[in-house]
C-alpha atoms as a PDB file:
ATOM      1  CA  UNK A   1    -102.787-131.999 -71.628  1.00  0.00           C
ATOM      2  CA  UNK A   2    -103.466-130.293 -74.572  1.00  0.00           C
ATOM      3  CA  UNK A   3    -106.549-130.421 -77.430  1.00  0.00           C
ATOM      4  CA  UNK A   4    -108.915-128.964 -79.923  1.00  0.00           C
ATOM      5  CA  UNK A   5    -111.966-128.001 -79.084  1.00  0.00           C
ATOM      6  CA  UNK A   6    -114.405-130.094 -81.535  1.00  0.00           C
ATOM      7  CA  UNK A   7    -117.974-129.430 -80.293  1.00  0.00           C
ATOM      8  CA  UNK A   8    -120.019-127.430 -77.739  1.00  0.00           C
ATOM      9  CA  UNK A   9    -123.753-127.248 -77.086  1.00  0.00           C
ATOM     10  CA  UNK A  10    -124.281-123.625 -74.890  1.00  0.00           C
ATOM     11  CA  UNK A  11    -127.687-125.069 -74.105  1.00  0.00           C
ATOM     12  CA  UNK A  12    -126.335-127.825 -72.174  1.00  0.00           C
ATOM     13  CA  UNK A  13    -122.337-126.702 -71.559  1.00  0.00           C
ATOM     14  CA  UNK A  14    -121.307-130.030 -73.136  1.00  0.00           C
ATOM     15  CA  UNK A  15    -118.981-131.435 -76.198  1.00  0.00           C
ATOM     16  CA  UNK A  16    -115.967-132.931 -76.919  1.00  0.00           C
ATOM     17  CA  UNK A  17    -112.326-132.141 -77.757  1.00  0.00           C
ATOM     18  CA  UNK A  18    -110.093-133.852 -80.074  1.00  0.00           C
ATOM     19  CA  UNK A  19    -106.863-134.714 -78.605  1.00  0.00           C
ATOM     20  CA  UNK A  20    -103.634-134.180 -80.841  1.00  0.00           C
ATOM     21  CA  UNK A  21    -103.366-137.900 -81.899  1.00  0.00           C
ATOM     22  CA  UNK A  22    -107.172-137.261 -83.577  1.00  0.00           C
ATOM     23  CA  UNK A  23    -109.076-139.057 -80.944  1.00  0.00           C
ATOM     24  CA  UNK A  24    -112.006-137.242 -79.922  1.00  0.00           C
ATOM     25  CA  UNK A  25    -112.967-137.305 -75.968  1.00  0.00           C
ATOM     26  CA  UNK A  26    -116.482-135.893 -74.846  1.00  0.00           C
ATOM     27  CA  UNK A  27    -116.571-133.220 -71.312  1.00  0.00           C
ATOM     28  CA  UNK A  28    -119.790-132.937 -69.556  1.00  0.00           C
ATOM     29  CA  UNK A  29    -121.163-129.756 -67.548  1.00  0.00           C
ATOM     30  CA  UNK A  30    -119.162-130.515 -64.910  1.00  0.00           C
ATOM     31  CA  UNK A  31    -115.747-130.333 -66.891  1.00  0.00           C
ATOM     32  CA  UNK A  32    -116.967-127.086 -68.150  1.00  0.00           C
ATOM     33  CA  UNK A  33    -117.763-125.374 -64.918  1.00  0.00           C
ATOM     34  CA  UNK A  34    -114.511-126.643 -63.564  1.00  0.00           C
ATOM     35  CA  UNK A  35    -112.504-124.341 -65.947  1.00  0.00           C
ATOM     36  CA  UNK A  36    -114.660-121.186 -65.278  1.00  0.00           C
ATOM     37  CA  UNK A  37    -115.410-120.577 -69.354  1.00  0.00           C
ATOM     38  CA  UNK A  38    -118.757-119.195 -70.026  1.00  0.00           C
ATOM     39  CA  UNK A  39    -118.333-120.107 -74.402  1.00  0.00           C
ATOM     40  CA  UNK A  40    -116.500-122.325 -76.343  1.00  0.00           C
ATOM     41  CA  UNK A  41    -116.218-122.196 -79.909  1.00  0.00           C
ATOM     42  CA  UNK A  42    -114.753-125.215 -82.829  1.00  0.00           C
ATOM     43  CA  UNK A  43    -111.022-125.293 -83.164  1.00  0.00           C
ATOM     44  CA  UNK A  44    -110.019-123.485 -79.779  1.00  0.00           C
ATOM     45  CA  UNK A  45    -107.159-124.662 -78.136  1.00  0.00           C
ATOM     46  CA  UNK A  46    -107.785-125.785 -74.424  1.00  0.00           C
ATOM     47  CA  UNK A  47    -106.323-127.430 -71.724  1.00  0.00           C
ATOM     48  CA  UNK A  48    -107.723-130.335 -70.155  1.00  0.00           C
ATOM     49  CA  UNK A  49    -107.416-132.589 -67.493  1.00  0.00           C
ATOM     50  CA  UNK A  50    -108.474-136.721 -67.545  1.00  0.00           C
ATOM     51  CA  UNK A  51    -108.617-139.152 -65.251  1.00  0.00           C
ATOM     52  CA  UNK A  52    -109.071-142.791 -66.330  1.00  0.00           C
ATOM     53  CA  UNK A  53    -108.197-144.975 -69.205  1.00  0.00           C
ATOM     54  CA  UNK A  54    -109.297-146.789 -72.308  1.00  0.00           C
ATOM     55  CA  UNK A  55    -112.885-146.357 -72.367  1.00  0.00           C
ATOM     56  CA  UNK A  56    -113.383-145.390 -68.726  1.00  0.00           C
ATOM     57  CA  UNK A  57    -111.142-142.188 -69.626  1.00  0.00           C
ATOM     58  CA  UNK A  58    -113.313-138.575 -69.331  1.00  0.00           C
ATOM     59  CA  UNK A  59    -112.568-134.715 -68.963  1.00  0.00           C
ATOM     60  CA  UNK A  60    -112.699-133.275 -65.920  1.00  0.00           C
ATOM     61  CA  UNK A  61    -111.359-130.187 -66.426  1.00  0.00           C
ATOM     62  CA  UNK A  62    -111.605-127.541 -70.044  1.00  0.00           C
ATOM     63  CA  UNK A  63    -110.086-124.399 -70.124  1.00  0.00           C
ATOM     64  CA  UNK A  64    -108.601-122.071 -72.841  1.00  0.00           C
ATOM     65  CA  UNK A  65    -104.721-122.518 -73.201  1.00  0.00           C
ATOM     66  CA  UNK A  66    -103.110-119.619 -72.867  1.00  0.00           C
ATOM     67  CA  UNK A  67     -99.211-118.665 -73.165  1.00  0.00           C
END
């Protein structure tokens, strides 16, 4: 799945994405470690993976989308 990058704290490798329908989705360390990324900045394009749904959904994977 695609989304937006929307925030990232470097002190503590977490954030949150937007997905395309404007929803936005928080990732925690773990997500981020998972891709291999050492930055992220606002309005990046990344690929993520979610397991879940409703308000038990989460990131468990962020990593730059690339063609």
């Amino acid at each position: 799945m695609q989304a937006t990058s929307y925030t990232y704290d470097a002190e503590t490798r977490t954030g949150s994405v937007l997905l395309d329908d404007g929803t936005p989705l928080p990732f925690d360390a773990a997500a981020f470690d998972a891709g291999g990324l050492r930055l992220l900045r606002p309005g990046q394009r990344v690929r993520i993976e979610v397991e879940g749904s409703g308000d038990g959904r989460r990131v468990t994977f962020v990593t730059l989308q690339t063609l």
